[in-house]
C-alpha atoms as a PDB file:
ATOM      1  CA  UNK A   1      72.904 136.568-149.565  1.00  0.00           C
ATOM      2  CA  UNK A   2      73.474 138.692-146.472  1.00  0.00           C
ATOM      3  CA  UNK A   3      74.375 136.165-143.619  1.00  0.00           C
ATOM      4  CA  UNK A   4      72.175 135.630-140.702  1.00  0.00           C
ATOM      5  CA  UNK A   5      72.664 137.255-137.423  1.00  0.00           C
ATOM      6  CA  UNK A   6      74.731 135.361-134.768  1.00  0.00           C
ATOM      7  CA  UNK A   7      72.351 133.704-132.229  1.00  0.00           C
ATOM      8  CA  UNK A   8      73.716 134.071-128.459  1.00  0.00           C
ATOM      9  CA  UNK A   9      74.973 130.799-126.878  1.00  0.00           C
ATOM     10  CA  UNK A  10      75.747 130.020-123.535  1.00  0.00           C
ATOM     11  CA  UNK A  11      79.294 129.250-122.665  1.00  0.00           C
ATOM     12  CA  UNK A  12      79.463 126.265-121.546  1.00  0.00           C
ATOM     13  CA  UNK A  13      79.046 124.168-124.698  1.00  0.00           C
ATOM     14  CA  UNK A  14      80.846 125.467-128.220  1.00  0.00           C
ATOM     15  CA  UNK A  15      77.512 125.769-130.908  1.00  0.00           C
ATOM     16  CA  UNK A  16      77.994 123.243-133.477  1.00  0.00           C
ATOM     17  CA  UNK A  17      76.769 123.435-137.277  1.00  0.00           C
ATOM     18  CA  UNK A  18      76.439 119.690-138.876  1.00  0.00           C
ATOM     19  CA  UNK A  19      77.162 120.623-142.763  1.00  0.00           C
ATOM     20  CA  UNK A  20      75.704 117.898-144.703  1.00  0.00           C
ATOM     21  CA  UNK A  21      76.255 117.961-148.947  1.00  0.00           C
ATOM     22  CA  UNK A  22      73.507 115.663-150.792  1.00  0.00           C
ATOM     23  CA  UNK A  23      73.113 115.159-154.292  1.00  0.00           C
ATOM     24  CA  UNK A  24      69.944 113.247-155.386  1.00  0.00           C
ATOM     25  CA  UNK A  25      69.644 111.555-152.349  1.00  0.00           C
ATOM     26  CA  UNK A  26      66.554 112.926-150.163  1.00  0.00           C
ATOM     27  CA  UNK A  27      65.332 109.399-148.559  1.00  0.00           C
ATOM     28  CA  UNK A  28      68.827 109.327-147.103  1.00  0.00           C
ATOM     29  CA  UNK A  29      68.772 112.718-146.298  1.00  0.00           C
ATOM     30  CA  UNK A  30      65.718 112.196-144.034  1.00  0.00           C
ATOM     31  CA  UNK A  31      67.294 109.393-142.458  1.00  0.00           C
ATOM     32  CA  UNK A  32      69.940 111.027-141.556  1.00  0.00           C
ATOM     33  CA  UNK A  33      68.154 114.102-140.129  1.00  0.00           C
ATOM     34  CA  UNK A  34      65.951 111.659-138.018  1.00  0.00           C
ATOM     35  CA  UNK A  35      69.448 110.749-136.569  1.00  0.00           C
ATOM     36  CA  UNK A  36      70.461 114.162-135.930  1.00  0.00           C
ATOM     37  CA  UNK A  37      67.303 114.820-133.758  1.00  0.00           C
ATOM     38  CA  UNK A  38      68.262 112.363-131.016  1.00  0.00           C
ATOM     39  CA  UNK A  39      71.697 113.316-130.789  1.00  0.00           C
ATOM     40  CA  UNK A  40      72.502 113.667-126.883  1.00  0.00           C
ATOM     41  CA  UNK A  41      73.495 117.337-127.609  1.00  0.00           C
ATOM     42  CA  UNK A  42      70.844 119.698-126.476  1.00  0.00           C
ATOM     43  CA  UNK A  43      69.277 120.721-129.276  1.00  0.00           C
ATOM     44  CA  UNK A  44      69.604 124.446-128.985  1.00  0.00           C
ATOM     45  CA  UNK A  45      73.406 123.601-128.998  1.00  0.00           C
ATOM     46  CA  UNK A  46      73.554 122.596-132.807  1.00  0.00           C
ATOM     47  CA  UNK A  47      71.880 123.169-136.067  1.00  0.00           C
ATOM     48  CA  UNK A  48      72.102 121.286-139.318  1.00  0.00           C
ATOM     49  CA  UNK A  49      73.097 123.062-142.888  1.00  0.00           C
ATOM     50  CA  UNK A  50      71.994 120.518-145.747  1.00  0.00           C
ATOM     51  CA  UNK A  51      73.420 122.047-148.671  1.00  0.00           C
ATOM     52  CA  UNK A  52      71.749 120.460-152.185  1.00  0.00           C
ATOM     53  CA  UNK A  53      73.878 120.096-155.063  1.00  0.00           C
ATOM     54  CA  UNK A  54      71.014 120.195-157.471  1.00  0.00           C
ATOM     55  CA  UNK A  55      68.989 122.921-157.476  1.00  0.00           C
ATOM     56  CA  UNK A  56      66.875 121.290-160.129  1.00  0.00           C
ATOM     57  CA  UNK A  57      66.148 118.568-158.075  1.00  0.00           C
ATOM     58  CA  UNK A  58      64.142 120.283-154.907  1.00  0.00           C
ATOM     59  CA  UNK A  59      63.483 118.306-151.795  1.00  0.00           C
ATOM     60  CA  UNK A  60      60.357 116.255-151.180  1.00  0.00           C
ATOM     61  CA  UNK A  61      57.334 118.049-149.110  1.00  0.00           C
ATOM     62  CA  UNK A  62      57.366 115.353-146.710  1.00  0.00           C
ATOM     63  CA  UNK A  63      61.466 116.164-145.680  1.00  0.00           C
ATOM     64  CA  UNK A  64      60.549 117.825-142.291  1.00  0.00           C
ATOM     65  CA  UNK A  65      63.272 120.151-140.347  1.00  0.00           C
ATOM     66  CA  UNK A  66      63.642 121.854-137.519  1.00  0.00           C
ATOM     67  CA  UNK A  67      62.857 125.372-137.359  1.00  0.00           C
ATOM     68  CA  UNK A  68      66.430 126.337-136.633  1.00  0.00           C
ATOM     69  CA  UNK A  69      67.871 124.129-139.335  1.00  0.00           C
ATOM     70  CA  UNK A  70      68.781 125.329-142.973  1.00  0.00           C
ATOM     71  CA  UNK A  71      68.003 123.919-146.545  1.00  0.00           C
ATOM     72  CA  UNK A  72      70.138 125.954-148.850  1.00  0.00           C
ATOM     73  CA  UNK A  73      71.208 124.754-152.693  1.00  0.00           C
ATOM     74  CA  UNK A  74      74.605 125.310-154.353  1.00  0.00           C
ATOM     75  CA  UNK A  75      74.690 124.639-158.232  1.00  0.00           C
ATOM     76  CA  UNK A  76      78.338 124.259-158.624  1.00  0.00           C
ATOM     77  CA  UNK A  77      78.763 120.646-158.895  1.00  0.00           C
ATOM     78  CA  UNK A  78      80.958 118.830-156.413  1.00  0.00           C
ATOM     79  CA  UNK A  79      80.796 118.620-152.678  1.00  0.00           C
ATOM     80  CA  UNK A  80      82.715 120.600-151.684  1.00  0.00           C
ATOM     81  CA  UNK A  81      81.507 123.208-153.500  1.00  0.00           C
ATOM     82  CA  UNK A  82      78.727 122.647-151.428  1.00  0.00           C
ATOM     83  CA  UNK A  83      80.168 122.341-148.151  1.00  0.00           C
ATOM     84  CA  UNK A  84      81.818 125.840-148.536  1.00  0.00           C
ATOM     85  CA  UNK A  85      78.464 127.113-149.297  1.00  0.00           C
ATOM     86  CA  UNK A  86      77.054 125.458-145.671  1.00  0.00           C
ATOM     87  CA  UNK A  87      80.620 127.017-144.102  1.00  0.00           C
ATOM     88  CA  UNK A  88      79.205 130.976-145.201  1.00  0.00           C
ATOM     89  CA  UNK A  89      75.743 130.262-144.302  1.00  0.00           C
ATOM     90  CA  UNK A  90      76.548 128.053-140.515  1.00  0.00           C
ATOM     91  CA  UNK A  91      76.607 129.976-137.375  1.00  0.00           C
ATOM     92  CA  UNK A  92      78.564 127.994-135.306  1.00  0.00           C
ATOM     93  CA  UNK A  93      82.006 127.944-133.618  1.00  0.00           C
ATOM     94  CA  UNK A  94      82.266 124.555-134.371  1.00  0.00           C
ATOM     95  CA  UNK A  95      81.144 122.794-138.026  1.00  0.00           C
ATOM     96  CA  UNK A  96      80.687 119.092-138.113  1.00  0.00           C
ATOM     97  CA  UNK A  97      80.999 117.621-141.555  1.00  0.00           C
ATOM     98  CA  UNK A  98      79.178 114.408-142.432  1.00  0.00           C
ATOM     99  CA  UNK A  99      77.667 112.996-145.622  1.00  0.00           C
ATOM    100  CA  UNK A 100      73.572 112.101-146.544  1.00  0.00           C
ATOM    101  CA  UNK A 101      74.111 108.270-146.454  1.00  0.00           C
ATOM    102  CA  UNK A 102      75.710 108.168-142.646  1.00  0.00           C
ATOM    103  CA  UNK A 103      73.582 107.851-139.315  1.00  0.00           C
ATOM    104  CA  UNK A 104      75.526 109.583-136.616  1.00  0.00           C
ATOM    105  CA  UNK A 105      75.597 107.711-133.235  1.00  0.00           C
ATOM    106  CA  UNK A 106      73.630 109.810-130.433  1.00  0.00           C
ATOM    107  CA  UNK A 107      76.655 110.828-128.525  1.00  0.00           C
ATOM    108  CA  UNK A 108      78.430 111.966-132.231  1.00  0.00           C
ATOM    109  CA  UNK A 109      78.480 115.759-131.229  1.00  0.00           C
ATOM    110  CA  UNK A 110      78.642 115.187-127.490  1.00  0.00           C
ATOM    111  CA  UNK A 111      81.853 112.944-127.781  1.00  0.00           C
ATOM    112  CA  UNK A 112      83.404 115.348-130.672  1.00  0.00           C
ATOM    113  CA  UNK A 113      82.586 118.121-129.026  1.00  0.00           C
ATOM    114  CA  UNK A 114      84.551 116.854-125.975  1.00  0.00           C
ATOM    115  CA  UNK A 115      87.570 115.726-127.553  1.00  0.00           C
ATOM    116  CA  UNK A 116      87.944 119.701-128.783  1.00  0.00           C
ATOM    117  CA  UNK A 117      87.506 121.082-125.379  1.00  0.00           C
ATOM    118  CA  UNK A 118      90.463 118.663-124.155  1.00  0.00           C
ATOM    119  CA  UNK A 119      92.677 120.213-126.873  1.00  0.00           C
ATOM    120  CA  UNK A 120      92.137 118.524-130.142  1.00  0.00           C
ATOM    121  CA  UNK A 121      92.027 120.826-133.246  1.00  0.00           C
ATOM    122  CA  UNK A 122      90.194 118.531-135.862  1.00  0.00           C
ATOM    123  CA  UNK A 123      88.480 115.303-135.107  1.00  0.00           C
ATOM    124  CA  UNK A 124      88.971 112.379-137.351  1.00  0.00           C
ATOM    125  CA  UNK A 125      85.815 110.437-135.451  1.00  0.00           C
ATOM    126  CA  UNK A 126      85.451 106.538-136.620  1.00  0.00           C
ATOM    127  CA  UNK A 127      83.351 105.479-139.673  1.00  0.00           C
ATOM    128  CA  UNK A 128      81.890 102.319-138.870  1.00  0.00           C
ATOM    129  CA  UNK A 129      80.750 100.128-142.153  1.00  0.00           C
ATOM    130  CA  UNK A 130      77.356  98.814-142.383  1.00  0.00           C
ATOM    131  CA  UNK A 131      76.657  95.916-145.117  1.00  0.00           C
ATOM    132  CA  UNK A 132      73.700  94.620-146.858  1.00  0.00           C
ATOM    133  CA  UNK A 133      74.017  91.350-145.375  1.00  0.00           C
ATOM    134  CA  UNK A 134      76.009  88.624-143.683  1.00  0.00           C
ATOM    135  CA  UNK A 135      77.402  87.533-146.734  1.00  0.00           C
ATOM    136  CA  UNK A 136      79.286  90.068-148.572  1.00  0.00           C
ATOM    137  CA  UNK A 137      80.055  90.305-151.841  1.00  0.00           C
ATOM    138  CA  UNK A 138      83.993  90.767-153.472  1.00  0.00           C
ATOM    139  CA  UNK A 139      82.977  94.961-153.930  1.00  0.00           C
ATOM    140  CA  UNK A 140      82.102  94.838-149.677  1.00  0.00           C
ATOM    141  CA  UNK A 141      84.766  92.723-148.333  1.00  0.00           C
ATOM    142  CA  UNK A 142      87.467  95.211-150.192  1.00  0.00           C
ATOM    143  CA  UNK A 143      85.118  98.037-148.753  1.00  0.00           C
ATOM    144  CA  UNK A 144      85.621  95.922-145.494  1.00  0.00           C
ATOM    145  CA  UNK A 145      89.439  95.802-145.864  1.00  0.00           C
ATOM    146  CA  UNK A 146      90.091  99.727-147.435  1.00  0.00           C
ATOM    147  CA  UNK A 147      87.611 102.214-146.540  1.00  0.00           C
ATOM    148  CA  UNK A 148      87.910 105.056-144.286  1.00  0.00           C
ATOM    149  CA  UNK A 149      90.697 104.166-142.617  1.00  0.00           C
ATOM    150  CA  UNK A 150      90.411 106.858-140.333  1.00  0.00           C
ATOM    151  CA  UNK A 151      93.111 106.061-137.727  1.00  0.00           C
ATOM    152  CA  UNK A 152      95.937 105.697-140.386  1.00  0.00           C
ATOM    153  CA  UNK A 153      94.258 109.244-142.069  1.00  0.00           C
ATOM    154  CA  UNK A 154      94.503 111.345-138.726  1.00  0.00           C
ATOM    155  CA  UNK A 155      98.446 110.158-138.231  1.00  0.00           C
ATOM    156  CA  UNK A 156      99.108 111.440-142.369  1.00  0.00           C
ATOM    157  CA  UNK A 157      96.992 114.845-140.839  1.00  0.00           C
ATOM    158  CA  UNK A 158      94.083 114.531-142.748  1.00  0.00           C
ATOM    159  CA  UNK A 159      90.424 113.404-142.588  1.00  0.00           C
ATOM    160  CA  UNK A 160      87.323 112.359-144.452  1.00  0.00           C
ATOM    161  CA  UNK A 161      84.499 114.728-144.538  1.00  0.00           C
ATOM    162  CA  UNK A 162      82.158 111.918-144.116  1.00  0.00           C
ATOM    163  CA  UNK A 163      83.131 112.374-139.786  1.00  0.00           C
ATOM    164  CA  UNK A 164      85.264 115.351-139.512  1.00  0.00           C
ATOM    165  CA  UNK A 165      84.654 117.811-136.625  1.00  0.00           C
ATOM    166  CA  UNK A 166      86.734 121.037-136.399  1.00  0.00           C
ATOM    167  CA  UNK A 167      86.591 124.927-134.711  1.00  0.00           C
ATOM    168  CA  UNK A 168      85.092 127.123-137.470  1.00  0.00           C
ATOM    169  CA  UNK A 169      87.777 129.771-137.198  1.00  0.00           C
ATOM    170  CA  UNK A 170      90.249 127.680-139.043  1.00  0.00           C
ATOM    171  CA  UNK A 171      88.731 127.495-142.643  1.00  0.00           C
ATOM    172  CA  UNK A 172      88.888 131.445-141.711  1.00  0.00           C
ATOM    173  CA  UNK A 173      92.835 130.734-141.197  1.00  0.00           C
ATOM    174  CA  UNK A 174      93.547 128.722-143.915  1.00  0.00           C
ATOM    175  CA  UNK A 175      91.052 129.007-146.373  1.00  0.00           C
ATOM    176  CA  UNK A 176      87.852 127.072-147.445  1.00  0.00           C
ATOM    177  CA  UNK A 177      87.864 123.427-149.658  1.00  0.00           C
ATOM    178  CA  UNK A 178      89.075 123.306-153.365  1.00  0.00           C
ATOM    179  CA  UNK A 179      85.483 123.734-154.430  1.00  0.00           C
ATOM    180  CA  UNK A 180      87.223 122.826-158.064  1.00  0.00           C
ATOM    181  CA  UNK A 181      87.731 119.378-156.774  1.00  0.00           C
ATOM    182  CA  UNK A 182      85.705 116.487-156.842  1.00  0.00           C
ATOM    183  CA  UNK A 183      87.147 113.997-154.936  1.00  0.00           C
ATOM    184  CA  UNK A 184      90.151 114.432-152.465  1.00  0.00           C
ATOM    185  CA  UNK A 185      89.426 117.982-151.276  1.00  0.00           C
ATOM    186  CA  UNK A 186      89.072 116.615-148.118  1.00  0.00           C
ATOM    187  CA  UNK A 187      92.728 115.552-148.056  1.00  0.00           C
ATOM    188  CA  UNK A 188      93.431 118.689-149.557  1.00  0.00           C
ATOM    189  CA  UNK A 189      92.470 121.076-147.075  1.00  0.00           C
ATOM    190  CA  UNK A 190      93.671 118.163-144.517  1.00  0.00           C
ATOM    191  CA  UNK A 191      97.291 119.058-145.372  1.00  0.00           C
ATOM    192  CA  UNK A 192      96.862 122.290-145.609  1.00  0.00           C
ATOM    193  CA  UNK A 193      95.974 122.453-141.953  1.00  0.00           C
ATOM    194  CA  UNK A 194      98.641 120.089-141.108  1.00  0.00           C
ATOM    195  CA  UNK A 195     100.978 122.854-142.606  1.00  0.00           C
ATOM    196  CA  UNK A 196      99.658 125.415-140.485  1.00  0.00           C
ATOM    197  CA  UNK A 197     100.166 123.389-137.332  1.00  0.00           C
ATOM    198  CA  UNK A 198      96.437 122.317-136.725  1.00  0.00           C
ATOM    199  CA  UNK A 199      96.625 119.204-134.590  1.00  0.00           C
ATOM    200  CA  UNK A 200      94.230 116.241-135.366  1.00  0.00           C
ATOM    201  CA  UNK A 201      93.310 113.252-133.057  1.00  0.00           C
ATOM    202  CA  UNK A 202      91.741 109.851-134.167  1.00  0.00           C
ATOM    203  CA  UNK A 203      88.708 109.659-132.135  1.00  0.00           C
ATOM    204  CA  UNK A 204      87.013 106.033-131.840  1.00  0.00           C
ATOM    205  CA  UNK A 205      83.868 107.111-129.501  1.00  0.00           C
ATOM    206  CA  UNK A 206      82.887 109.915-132.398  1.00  0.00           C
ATOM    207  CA  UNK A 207      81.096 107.464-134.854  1.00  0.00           C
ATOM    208  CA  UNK A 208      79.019 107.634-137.894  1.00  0.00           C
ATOM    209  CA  UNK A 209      77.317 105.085-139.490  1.00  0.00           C
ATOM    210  CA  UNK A 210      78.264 104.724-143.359  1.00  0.00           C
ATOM    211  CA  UNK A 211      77.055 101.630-145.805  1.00  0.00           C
ATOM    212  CA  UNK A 212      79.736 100.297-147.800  1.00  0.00           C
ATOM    213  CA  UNK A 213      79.407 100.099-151.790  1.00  0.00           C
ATOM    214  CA  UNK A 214      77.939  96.710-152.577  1.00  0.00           C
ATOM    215  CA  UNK A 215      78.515  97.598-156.801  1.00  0.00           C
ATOM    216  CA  UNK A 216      81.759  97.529-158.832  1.00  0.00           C
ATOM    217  CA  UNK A 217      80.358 100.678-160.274  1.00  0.00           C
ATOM    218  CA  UNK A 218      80.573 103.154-157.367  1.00  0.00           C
ATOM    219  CA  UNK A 219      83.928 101.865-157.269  1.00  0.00           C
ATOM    220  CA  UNK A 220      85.294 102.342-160.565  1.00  0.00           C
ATOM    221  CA  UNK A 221      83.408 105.968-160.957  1.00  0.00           C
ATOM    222  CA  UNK A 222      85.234 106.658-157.400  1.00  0.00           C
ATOM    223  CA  UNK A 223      88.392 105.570-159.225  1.00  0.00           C
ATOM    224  CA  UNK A 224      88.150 107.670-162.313  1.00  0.00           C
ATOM    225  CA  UNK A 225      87.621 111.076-160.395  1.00  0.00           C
ATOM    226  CA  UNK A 226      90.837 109.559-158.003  1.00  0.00           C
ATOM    227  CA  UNK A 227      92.480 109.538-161.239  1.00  0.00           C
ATOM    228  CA  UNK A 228      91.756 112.854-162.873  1.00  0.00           C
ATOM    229  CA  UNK A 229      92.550 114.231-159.081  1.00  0.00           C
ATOM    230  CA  UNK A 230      95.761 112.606-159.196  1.00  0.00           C
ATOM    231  CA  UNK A 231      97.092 113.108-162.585  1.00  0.00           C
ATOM    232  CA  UNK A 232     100.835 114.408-162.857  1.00  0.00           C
ATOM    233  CA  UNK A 233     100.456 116.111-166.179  1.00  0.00           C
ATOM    234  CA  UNK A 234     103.663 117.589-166.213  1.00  0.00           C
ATOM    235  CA  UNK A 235     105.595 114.235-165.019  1.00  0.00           C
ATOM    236  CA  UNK A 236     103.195 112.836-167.448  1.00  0.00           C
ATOM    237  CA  UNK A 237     103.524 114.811-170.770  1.00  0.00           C
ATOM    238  CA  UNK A 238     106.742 112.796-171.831  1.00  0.00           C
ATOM    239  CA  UNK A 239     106.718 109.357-173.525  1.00  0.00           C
ATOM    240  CA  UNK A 240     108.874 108.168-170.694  1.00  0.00           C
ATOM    241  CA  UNK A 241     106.981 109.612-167.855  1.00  0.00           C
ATOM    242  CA  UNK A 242     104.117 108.419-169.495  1.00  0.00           C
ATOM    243  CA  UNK A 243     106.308 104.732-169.781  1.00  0.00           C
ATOM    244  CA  UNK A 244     106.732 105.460-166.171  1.00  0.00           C
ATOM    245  CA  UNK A 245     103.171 105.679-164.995  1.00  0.00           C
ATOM    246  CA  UNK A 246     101.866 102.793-167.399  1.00  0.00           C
ATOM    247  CA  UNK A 247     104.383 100.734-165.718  1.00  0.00           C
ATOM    248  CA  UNK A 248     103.987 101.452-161.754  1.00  0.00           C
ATOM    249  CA  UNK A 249     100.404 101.000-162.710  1.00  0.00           C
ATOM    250  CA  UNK A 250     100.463  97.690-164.343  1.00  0.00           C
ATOM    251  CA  UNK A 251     102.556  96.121-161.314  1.00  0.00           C
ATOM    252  CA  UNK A 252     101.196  94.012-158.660  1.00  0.00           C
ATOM    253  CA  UNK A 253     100.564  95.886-155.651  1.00  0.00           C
ATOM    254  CA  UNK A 254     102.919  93.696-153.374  1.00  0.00           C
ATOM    255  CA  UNK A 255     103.267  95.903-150.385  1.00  0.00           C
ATOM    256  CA  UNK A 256      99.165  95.905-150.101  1.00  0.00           C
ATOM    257  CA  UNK A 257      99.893  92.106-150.202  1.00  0.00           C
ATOM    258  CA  UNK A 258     101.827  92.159-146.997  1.00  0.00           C
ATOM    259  CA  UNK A 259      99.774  94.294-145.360  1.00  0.00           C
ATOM    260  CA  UNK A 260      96.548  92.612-145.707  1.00  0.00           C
ATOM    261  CA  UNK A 261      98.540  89.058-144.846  1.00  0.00           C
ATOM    262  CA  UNK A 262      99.379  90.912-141.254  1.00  0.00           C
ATOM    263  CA  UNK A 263      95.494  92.000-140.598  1.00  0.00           C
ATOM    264  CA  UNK A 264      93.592  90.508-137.784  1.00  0.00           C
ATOM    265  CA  UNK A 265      90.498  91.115-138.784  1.00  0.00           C
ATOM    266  CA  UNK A 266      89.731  89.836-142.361  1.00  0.00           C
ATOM    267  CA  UNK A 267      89.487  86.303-143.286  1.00  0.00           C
ATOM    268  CA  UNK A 268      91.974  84.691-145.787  1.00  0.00           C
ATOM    269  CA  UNK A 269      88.709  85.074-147.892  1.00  0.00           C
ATOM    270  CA  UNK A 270      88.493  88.132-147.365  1.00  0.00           C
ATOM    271  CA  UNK A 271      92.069  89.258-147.818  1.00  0.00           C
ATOM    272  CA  UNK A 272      92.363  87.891-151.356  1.00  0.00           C
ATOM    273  CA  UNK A 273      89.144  89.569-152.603  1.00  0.00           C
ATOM    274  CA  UNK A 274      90.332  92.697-151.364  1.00  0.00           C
ATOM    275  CA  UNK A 275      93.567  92.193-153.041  1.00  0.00           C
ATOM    276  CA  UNK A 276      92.345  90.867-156.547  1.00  0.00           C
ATOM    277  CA  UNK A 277      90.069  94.519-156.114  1.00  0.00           C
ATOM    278  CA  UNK A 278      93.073  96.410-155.475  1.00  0.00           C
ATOM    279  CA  UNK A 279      95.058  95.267-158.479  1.00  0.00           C
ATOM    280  CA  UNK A 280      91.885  95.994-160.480  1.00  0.00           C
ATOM    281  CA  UNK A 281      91.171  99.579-159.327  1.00  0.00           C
ATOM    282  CA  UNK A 282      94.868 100.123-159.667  1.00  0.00           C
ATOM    283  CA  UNK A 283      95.039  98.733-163.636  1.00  0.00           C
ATOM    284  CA  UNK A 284      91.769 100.606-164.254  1.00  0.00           C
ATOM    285  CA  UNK A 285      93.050 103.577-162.950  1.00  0.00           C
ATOM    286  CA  UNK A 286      95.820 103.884-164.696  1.00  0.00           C
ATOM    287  CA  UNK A 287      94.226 103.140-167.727  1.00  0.00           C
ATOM    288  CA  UNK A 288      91.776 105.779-167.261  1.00  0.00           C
ATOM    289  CA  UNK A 289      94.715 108.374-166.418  1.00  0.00           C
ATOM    290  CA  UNK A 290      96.105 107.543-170.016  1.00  0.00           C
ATOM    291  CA  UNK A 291      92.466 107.972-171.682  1.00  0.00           C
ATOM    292  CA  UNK A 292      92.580 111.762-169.639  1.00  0.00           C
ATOM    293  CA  UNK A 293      96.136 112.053-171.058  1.00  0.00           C
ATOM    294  CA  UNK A 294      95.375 111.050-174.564  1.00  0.00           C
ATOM    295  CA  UNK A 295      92.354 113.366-174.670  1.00  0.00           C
ATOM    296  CA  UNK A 296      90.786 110.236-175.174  1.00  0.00           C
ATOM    297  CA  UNK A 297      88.241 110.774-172.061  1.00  0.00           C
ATOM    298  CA  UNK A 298      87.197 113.900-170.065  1.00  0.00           C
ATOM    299  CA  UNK A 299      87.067 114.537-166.105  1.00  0.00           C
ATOM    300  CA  UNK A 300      83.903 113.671-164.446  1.00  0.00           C
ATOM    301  CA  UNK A 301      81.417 116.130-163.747  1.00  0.00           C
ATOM    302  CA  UNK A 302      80.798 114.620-160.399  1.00  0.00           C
END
């Protein structure tokens, strides 16, 4: 597909492209476009890229988008697969990555946008959890204690994709996502831009929105992709490697212990939940690694 022409932008603000995967997930999708449109950004400054990972599944006639915004559909499964495909088609100097189930805070772009003007190559901006209720569940309050730490992610050089805000030119430099991943690509391409000497800043005014899994499900389907991502198959292939992994996957996770005893935040409550989860995903992951191993089980699609 021949790429569109480049529209002319005044100089004074970089133009940004939001590049947004979704997979089966339209109602969200329209949320999160409603959010878009009162971002404090002037409008002509930005456009939105929602890339669908299922062409088979084609948006509803009542999803309504801007003129200037694009609706394009990658079949390759996997998101980043279809993030690369919103990277060829986007326009701007700038590309703002967020996911279909986050609602940006107005001054998201403005604030991002800011912190790359003062210097900052990528911005790791804050993911703020939202939960169902005031009571949470054991699957939220270890959602509560583990994900998206996004401060901790930016010091390692890296960032999730669900708030990540960068200059355009360097997937040019270093290359585009894994598309053959399925989860971690983010990381990924995070180190590979540490390599090159691409700064990154935490940035806690740059927020989006995101609801934290409520279902033991999401988690262990998170966990098995984690797994097939991570496998060593080389360290792997020999019975004691494979003793090796069964093992450091079978103890208790004792430095997560110590760490969660030292947060501020989290009730005692709250700090055993999270740690009964961790030894959970940690056991199940392993044993899922083994099933890959075995040729017992095959990677996930998605």
């Amino acid at each position: 597909m021949m790429m569109q022409s480049q529209p002319v932008h005044p100089p004074d603000r970089p133009f940004v492209s939001v590049i947004v995967p979704t997979y089966h997930d339209w109602p969200r999708v329209a949320q999160l476009c409603e959010a878009l449109k009162k971002q404090t950004l002037k409008p002509d400054r930005f456009e939105v890229v929602v890339v669908n990972n299922d062409p088979d599944d084609p948006p509803p006639a009542s999803l309504s988008l801007p003129t200037t915004w694009q609706l394009l559909s990658e079949a390759q499964p996997g998101s980043y697969a279809a993030r690369n495909r919103g990277l060829n088609q986007s326009q701007g100097e700038v590309v703002a990555f967020t996911d279909s189930d986050c609602t940006p805070d107005p001054q998201w772009l403005e604030n991002g946008l800011t912190h790359l003007i003062s210097g900052a190559g990528r911005v790791a901006g804050r993911v703020q959890m939202t939960y169902r209720g005031a009571r949470l569940n054991w699957v939220e309050k270890y959602e509560k204690a583990y994900a998206f730490p996004q401060r901790r992610y930016a010091d390692e050089g890296v960032s999730v994709t669900a708030n990540l805000i960068t200059w355009r030119r360097y997937f040019d430099d270093i290359g585009y996502f894994n598309s053959k991943l399925l989860s971690g690509g983010d990381t990924e391409w995070g180190l590979r831009a540490t390599s090159a000497g691409l700064p990154i800043v935490y940035a806690a005014d740059v927020v989006v929105a995101h609801p934290a899994r409520s279902g033991l499900r999401e988690l262990l389907t998170k966990r098995r992709r984690l797994a097939a991502a991570a496998l060593n198959v080389r360290a792997a292939r020999s019975r004691s490697g494979l003793f090796i992994m069964l093992l450091r996957g079978i103890m208790p996770p004792v430095q997560h212990c110590r760490a969660l005893v030292q947060r501020k935040d989290l009730t005692w409550d709250e700090k055993a939940c999270a740690l009964s989860m961790v030894y959970l995903l940690k056991v199940y992951g392993t044993w899922h690694r083994v099933m890959l191993l075995t040729g017992r089980r095959q990677p996930e699609r998605r």
